[in-house]
C-alpha atoms as a PDB file:
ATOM      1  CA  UNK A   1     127.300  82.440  87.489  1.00  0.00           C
ATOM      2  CA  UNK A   2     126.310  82.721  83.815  1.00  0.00           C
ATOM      3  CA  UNK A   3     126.163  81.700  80.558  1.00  0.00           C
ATOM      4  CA  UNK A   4     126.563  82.663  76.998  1.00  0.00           C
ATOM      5  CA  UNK A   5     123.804  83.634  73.619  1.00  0.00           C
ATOM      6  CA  UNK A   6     124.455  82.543  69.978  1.00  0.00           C
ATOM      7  CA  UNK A   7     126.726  85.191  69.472  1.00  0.00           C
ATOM      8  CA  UNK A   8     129.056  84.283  72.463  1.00  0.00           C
ATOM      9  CA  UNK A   9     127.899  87.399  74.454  1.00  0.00           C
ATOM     10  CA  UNK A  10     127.842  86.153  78.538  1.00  0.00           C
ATOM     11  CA  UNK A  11     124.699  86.576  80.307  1.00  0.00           C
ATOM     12  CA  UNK A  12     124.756  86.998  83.558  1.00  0.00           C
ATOM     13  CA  UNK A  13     122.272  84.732  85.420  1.00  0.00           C
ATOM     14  CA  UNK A  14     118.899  87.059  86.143  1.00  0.00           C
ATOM     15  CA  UNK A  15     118.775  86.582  89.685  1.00  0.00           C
ATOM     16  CA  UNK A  16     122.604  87.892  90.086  1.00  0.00           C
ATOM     17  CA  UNK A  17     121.658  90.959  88.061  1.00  0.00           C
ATOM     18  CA  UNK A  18     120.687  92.952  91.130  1.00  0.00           C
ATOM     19  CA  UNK A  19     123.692  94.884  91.761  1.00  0.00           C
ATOM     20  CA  UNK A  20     124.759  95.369  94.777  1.00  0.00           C
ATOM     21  CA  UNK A  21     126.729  98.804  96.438  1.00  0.00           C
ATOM     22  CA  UNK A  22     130.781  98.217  96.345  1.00  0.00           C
ATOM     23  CA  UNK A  23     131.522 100.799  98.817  1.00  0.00           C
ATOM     24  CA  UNK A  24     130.539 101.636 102.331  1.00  0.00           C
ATOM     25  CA  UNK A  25     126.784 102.960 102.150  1.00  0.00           C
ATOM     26  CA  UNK A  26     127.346 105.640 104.997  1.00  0.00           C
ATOM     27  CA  UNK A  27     124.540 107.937 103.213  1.00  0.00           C
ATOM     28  CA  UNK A  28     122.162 104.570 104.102  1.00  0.00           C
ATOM     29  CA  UNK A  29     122.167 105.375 108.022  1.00  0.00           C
ATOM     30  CA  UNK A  30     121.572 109.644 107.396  1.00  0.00           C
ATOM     31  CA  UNK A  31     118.434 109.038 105.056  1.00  0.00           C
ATOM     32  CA  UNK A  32     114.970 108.165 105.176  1.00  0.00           C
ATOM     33  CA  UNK A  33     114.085 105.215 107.640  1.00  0.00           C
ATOM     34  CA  UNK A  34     111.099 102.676 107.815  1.00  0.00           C
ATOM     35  CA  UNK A  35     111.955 101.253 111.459  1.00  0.00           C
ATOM     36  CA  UNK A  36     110.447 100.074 115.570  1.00  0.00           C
ATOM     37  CA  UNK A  37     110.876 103.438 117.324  1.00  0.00           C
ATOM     38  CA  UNK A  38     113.107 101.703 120.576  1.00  0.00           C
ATOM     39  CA  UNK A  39     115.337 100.391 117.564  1.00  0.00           C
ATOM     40  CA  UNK A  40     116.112 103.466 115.853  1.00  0.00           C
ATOM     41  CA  UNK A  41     117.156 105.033 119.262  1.00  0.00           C
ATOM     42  CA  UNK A  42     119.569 102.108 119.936  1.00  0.00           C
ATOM     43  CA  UNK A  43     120.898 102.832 116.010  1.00  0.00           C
ATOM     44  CA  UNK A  44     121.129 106.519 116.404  1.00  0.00           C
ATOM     45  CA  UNK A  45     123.415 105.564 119.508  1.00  0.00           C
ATOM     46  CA  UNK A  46     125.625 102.833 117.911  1.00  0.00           C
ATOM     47  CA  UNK A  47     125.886 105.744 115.240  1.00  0.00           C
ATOM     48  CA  UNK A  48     127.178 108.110 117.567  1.00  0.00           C
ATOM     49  CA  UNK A  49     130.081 106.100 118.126  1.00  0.00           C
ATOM     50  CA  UNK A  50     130.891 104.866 114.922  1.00  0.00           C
ATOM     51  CA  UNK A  51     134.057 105.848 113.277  1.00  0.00           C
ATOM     52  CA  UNK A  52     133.356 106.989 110.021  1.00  0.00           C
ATOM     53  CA  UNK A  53     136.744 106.553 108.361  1.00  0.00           C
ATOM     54  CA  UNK A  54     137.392 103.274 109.425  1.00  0.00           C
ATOM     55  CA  UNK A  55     133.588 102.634 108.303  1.00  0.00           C
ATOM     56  CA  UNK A  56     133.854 103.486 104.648  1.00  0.00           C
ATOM     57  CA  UNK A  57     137.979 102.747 104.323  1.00  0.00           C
ATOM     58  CA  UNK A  58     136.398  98.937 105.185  1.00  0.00           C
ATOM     59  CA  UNK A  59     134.643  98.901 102.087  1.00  0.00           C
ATOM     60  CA  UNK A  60     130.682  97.169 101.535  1.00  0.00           C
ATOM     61  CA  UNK A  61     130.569  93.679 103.342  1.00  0.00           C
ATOM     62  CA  UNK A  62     130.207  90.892 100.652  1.00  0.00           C
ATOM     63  CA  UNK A  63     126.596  89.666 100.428  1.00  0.00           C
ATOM     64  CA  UNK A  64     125.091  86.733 102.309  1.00  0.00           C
ATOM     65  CA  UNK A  65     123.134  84.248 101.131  1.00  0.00           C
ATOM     66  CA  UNK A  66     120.117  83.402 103.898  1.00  0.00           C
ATOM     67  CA  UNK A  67     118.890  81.062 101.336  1.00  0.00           C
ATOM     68  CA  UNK A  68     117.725  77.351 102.582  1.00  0.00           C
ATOM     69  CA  UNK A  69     115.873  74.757 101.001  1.00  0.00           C
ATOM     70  CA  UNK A  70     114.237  72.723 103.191  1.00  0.00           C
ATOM     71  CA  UNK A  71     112.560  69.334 102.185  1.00  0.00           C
ATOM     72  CA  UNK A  72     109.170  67.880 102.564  1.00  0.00           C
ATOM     73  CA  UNK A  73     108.054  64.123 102.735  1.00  0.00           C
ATOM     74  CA  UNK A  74     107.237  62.427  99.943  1.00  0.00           C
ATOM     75  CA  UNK A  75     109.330  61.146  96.509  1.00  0.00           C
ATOM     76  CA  UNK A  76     109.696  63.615  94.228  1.00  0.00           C
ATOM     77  CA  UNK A  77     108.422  66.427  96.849  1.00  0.00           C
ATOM     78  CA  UNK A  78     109.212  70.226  96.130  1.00  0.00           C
ATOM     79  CA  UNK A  79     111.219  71.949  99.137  1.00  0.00           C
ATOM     80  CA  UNK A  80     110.533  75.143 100.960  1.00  0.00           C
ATOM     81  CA  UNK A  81     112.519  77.713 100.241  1.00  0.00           C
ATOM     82  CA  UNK A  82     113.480  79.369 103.165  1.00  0.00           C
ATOM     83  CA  UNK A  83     114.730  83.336 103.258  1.00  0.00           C
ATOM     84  CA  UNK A  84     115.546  84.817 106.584  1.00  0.00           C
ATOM     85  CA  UNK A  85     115.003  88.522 106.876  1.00  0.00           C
ATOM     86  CA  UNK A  86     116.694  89.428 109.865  1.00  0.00           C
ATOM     87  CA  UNK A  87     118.355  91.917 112.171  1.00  0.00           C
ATOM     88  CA  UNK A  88     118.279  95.820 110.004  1.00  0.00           C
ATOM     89  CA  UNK A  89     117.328  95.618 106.428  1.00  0.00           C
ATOM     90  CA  UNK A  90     119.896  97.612 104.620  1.00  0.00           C
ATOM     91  CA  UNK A  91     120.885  97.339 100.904  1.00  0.00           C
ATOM     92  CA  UNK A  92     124.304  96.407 101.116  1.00  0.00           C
ATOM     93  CA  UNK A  93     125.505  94.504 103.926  1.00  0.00           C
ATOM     94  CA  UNK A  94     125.536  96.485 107.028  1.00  0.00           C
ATOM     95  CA  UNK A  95     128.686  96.877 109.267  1.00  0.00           C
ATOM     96  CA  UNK A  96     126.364  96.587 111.796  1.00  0.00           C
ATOM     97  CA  UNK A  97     124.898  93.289 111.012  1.00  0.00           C
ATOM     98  CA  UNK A  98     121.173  92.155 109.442  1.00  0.00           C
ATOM     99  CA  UNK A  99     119.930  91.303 105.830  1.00  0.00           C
ATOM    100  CA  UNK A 100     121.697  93.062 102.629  1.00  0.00           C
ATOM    101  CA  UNK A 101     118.028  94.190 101.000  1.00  0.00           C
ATOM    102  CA  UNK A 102     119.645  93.566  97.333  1.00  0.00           C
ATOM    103  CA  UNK A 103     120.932  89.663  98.724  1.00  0.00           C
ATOM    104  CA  UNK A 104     117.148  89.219  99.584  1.00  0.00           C
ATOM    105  CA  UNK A 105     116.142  90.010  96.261  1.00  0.00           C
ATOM    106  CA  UNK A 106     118.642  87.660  95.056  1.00  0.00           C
ATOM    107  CA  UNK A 107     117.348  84.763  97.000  1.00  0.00           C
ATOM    108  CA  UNK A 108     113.771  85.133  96.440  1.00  0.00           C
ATOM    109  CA  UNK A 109     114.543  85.899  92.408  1.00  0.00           C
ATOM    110  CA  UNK A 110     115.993  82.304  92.621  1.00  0.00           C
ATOM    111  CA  UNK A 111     113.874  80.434  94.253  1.00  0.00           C
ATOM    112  CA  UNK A 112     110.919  81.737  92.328  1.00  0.00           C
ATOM    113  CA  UNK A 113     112.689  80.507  89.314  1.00  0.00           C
ATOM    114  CA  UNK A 114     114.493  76.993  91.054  1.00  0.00           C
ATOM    115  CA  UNK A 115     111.723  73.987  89.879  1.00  0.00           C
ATOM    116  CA  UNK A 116     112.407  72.088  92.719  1.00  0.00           C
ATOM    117  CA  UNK A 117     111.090  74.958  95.392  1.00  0.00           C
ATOM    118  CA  UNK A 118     107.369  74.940  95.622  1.00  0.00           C
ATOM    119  CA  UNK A 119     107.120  77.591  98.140  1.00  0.00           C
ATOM    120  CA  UNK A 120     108.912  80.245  99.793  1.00  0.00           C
ATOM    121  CA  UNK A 121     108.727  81.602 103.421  1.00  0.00           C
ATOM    122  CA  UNK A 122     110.014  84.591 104.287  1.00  0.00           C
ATOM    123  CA  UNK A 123     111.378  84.163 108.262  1.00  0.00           C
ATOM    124  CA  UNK A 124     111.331  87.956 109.824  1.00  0.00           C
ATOM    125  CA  UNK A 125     112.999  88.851 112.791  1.00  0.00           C
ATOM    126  CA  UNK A 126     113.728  92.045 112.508  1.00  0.00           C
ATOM    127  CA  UNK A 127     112.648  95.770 113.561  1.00  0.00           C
ATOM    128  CA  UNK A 128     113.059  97.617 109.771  1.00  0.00           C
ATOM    129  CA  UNK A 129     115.702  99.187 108.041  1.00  0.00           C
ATOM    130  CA  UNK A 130     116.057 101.938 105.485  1.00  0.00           C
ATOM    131  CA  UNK A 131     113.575 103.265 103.129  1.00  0.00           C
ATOM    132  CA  UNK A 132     116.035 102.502 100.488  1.00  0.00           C
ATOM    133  CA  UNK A 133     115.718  99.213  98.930  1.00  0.00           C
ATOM    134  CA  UNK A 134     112.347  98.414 100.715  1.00  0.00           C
ATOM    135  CA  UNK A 135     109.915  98.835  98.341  1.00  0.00           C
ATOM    136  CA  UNK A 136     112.133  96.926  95.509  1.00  0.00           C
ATOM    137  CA  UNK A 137     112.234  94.249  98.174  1.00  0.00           C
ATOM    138  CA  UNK A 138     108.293  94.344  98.177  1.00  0.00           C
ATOM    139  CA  UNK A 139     107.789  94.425  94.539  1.00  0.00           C
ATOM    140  CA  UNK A 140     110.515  91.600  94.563  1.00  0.00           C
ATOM    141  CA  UNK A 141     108.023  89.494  96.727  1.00  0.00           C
ATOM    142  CA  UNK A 142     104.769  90.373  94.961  1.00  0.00           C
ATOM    143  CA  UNK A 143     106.703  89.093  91.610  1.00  0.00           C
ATOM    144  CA  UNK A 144     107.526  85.386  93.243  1.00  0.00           C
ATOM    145  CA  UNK A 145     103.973  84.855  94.647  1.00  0.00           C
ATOM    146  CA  UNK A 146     103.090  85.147  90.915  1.00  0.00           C
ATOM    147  CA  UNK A 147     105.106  81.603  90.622  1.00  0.00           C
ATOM    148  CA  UNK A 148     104.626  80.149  93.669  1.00  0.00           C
ATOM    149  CA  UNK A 149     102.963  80.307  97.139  1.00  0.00           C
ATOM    150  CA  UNK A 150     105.400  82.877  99.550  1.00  0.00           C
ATOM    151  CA  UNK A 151     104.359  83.050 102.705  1.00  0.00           C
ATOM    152  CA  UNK A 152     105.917  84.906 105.734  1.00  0.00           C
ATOM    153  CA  UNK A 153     106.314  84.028 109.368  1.00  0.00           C
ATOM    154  CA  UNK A 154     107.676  86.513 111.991  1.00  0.00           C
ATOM    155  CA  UNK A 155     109.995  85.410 114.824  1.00  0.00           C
ATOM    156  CA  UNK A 156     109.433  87.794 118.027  1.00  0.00           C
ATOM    157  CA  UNK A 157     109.662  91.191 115.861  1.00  0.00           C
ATOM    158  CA  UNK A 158     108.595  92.074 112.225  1.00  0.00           C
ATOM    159  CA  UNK A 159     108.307  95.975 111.993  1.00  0.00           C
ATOM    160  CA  UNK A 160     108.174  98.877 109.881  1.00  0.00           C
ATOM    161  CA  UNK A 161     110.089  97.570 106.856  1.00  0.00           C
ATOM    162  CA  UNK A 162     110.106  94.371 107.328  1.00  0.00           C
ATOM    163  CA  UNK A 163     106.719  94.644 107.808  1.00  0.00           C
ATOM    164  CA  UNK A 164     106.276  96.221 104.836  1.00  0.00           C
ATOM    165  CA  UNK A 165     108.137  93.226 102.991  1.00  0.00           C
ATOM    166  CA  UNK A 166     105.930  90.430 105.279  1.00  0.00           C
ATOM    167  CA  UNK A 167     102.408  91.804 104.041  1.00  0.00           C
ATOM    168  CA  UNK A 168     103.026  91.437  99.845  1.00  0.00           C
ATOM    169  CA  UNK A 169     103.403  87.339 101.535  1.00  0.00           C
ATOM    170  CA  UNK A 170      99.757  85.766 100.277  1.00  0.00           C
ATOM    171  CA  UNK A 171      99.464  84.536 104.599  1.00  0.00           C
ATOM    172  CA  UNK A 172     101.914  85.941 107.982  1.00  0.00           C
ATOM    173  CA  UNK A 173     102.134  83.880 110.981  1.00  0.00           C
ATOM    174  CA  UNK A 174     103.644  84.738 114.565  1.00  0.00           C
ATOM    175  CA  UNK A 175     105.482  82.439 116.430  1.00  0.00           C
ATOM    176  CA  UNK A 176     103.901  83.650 120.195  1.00  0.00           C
ATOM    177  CA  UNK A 177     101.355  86.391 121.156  1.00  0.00           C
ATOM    178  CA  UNK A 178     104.019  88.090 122.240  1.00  0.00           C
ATOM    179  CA  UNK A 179     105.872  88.487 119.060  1.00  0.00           C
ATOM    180  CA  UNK A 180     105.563  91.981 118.041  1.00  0.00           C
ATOM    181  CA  UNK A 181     104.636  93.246 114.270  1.00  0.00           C
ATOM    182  CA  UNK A 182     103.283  96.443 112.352  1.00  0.00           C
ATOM    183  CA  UNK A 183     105.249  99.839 113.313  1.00  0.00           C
ATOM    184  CA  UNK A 184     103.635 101.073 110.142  1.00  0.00           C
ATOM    185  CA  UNK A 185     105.438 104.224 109.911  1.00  0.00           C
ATOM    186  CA  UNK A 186     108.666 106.349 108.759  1.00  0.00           C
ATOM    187  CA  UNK A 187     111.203 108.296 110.387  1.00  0.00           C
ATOM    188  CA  UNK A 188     113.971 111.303 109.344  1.00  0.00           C
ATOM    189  CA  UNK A 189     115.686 113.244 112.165  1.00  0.00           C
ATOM    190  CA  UNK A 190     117.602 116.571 111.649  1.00  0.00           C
ATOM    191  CA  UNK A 191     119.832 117.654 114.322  1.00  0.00           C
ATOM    192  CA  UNK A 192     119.454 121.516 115.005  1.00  0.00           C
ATOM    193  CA  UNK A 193     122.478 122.506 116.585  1.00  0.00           C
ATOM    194  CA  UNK A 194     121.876 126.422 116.188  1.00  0.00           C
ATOM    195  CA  UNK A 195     121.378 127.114 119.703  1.00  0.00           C
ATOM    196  CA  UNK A 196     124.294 125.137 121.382  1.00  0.00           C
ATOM    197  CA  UNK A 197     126.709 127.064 118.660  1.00  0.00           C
ATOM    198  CA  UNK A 198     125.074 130.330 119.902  1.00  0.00           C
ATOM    199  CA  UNK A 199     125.739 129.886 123.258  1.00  0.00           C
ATOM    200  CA  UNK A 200     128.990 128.236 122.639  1.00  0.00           C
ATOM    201  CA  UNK A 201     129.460 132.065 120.910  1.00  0.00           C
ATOM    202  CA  UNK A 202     130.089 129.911 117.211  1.00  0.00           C
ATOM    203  CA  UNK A 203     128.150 130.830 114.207  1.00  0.00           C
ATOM    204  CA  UNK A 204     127.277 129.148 110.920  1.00  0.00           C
ATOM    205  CA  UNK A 205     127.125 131.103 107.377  1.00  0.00           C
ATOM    206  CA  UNK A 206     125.429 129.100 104.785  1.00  0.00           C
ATOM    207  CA  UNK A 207     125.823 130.002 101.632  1.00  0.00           C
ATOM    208  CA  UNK A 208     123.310 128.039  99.628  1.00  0.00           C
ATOM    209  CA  UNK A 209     121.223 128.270  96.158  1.00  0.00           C
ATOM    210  CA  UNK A 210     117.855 127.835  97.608  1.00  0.00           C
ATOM    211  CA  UNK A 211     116.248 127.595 101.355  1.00  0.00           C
ATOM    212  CA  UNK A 212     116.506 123.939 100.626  1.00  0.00           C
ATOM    213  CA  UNK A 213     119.554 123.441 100.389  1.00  0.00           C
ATOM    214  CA  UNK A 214     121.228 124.022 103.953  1.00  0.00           C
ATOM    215  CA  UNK A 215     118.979 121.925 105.880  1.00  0.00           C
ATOM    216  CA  UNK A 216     121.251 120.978 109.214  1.00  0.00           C
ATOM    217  CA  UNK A 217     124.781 121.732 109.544  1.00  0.00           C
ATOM    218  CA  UNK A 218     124.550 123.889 112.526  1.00  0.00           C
ATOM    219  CA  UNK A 219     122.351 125.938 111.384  1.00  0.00           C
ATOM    220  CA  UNK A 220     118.572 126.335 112.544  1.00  0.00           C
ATOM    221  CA  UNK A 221     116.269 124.549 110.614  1.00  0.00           C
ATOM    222  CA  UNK A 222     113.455 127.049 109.060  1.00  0.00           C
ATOM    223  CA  UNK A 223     109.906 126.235 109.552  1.00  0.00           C
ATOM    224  CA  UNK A 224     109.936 125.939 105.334  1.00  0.00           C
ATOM    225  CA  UNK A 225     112.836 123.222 105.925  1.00  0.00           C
ATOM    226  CA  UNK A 226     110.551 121.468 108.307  1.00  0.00           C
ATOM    227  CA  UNK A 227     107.686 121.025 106.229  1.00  0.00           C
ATOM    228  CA  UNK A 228     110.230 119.947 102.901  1.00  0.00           C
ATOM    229  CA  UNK A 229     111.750 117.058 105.606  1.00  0.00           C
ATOM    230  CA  UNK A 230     107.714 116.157 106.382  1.00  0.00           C
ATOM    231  CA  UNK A 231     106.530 116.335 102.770  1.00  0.00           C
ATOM    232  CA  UNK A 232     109.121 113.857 101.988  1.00  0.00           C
ATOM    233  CA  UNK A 233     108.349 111.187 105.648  1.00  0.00           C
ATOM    234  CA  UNK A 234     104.727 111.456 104.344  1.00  0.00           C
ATOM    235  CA  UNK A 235     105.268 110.484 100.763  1.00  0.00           C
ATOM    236  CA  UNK A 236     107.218 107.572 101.520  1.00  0.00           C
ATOM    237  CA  UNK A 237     104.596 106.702 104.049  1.00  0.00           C
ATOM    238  CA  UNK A 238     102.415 106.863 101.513  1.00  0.00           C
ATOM    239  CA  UNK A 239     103.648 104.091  99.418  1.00  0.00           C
ATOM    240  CA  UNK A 240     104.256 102.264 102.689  1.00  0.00           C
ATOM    241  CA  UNK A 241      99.957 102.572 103.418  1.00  0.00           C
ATOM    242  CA  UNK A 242      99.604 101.616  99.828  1.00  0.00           C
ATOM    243  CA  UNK A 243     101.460  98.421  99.807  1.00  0.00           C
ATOM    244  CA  UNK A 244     100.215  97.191 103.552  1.00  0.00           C
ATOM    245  CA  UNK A 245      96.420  98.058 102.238  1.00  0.00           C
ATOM    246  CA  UNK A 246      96.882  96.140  99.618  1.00  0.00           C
ATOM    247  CA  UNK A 247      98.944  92.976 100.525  1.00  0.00           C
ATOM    248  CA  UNK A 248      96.739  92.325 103.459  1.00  0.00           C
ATOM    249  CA  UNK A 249      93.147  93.539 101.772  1.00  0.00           C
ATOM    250  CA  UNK A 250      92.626  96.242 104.207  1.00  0.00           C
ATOM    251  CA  UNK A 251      89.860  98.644 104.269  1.00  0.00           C
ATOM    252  CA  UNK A 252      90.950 102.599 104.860  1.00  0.00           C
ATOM    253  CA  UNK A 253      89.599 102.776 108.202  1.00  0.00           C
ATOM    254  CA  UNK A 254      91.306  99.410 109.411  1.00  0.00           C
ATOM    255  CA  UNK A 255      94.840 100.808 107.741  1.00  0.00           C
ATOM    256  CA  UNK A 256      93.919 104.431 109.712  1.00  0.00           C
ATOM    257  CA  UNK A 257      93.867 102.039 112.810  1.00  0.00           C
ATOM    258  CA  UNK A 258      96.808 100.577 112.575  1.00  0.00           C
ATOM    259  CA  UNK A 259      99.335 103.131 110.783  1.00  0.00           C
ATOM    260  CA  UNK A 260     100.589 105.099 114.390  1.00  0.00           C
ATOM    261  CA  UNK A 261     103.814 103.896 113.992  1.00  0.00           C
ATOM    262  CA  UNK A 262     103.852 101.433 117.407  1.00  0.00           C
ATOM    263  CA  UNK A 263     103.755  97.737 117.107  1.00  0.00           C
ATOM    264  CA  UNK A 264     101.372  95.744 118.144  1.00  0.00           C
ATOM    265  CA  UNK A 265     101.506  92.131 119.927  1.00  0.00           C
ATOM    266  CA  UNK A 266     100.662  89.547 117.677  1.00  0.00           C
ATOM    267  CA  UNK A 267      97.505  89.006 119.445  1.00  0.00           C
ATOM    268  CA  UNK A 268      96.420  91.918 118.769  1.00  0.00           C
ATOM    269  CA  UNK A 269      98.169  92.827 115.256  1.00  0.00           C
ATOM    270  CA  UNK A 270      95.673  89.168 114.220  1.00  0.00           C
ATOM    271  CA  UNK A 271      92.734  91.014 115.443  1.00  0.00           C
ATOM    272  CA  UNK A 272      93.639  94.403 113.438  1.00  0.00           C
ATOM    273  CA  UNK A 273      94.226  91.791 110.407  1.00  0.00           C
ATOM    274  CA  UNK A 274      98.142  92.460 110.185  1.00  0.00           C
ATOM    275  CA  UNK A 275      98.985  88.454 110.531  1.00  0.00           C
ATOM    276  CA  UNK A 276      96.780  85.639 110.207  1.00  0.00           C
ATOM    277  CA  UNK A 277      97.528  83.322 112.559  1.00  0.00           C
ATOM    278  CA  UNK A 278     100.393  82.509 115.690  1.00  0.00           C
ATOM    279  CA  UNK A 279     101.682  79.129 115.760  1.00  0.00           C
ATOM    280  CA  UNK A 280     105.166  77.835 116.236  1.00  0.00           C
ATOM    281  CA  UNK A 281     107.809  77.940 112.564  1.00  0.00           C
ATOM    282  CA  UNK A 282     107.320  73.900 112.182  1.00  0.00           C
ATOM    283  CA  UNK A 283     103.486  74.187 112.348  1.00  0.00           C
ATOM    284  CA  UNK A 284     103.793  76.936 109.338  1.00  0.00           C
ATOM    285  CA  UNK A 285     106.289  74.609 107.281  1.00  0.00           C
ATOM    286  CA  UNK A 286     103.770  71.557 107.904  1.00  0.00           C
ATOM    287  CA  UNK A 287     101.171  73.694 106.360  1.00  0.00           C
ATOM    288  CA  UNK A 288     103.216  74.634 103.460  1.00  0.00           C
ATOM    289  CA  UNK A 289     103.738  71.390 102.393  1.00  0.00           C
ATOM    290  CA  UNK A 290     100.572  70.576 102.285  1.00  0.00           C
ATOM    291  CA  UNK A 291      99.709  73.495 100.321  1.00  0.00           C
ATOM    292  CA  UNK A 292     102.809  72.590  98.107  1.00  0.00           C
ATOM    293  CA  UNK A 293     101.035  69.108  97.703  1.00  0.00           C
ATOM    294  CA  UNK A 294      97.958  70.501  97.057  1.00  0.00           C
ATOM    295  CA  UNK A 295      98.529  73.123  94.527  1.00  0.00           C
ATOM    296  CA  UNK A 296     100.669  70.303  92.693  1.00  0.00           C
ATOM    297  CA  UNK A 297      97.597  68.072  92.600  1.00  0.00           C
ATOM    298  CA  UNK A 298      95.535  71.223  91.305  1.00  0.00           C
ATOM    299  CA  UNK A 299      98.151  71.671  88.493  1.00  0.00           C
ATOM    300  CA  UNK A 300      98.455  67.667  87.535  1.00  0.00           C
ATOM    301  CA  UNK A 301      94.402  68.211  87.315  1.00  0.00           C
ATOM    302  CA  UNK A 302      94.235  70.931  85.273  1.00  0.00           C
ATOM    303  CA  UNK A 303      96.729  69.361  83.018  1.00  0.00           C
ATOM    304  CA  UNK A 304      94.253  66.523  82.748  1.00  0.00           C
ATOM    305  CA  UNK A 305      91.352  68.404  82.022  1.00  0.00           C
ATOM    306  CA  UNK A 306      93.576  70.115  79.160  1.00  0.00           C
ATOM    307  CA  UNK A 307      94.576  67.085  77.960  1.00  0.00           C
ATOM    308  CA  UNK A 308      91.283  65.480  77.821  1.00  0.00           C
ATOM    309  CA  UNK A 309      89.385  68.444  76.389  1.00  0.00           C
ATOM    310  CA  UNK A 310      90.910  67.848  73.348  1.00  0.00           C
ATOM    311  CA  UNK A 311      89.804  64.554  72.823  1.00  0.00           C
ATOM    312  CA  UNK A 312      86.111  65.319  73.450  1.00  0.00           C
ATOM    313  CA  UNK A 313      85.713  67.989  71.258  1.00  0.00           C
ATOM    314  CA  UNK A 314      87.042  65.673  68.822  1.00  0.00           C
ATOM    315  CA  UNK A 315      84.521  62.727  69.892  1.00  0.00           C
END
């Protein structure tokens, strides 16, 4: 869990110093989302039913690992470190199931740092999840491929946000053309209930400080609130474009392309240059160990050529 300076002071271990919600997150299913359109309308109906008291009165799940090493052949081999991404990304653990955002973080943090990993793949099956937490999942991601080789591989669905956490990998793969990926695109819907209180003959004073501030509650949504709620789907978008353009080198015209918010098969999401190849898991594990062998060799070289550089200088 930890350990302690010179002065007796415990550290807690850096990887376990992302800290996680205590408490039910209910604002995490009203805010901003990054998530497959058909998914969010099965969420917005599971949501419809949910009990709120008995929601937050439960409390925060506790966290999950989805942390596995796997080994490769060879004495004295590094493992894979595998991190499944899966189900909604959320940052504390959802009530409804997936991936606690934060617990990702966790398990990519250590495995970066573990000596006997030599490469991490990120296994995605999974249609997104709230704009919360995503991009420190992403920047979590670029950080490890600093260390080591992280790869991702998507099994049947990797969209919206975790799409946006697949393309900081340095290579994607798809497990069958018809795996779906991409739904570059984000999502906030306000109910406007004004005109079913009308004719129900109910209506809503707002008292407010600013036009801002009484967006929804029965109320009709002004055409000034409307274009506040957009400002704010298009600025998040924008650091959504950002990250995709970059993590998988794409020009503006190719991101234009591919940023209407629809997934793509993976046949087609290769050809747009949103994965890089489809294969089955095992075939993407084979050819991480070899890169794991290979970039070991590179580094036993260049610790050679260090050593000997030295000594002819010196001759």
């Amino acid at each position: 869990m930890g350990n302690t300076d010179a002065t007796g002071v415990f550290i807690m271990d850096e990887f376990l110093s992302i800290h996680a919600p205590f408490f039910a997150r209910f604002i995490d299913y009203s805010g901003l989302w990054i998530v497959e359109p058909f998914s969010a309308n099965q969420i917005l109906q599971s949501l419809s039913s949910l009990d709120l008291k008995a929601h937050v009165d439960h409390g925060a799940e506790p966290l999950k690992s989805a942390l596995e090493k796997i080994p490769t052949a060879g004495a004295g081999s590094k493992a894979i470190a595998m991190v499944r991404l899966t189900g909604l990304l959320m940052k504390s653990q959802s009530s409804m199931g997936g991936t606690s955002t934060i617990q990702a973080r966790r398990d990519i943090r250590q495995a970066a740092a573990d000596p006997d990993v030599g490469a991490i793949l990120l296994a995605i099956d999974s249609p997104g999840g709230t704009v919360a937490g995503t991009d420190d999942l992403a920047a979590e991601i670029r950080a490890a491929r600093a260390a080591k080789p992280v790869w991702a591989h998507i099994e049947d669905l990797g969209a919206s946000a975790a799409y946006w956490a697949a393309s900081q990998a340095s290579r994607i793969t798809a497990n069958s053309p018809t795996a779906l990926a991409g739904s570059i695109g984000t999502v906030q819907r306000i109910e406007d209930n004004s005109a079913a209180n009308e004719k129900d003959g109910r209506r809503t004073l707002t008292f407010a400080t600013g036009p801002l501030k009484a967006i929804g509650g029965g109320s009709k949504v002004t055409d000034e609130q409307a274009a506040h709620i957009q400002s704010l789907v298009e600025s998040v978008q924008g650091s959504f474009d950002a990250a995709v353009k970059k993590g998988r080198n794409l020009s503006s015209e190719q991101l234009q392309a591919v940023r209407h918010g629809g997934v793509m098969t993976a046949t087609k999401a290769m050809d747009a240059g949103l994965i890089d190849g489809i294969q089955p898991l095992g075939k993407t594990l084979a050819e991480m160990a070899r890169e794991i062998k290979s970039s070991g060799a590179a580094r036993s070289q260049a610790m050679n050529d260090i050593g000997v550089l030295p000594m002819l200088v010196r001759g």
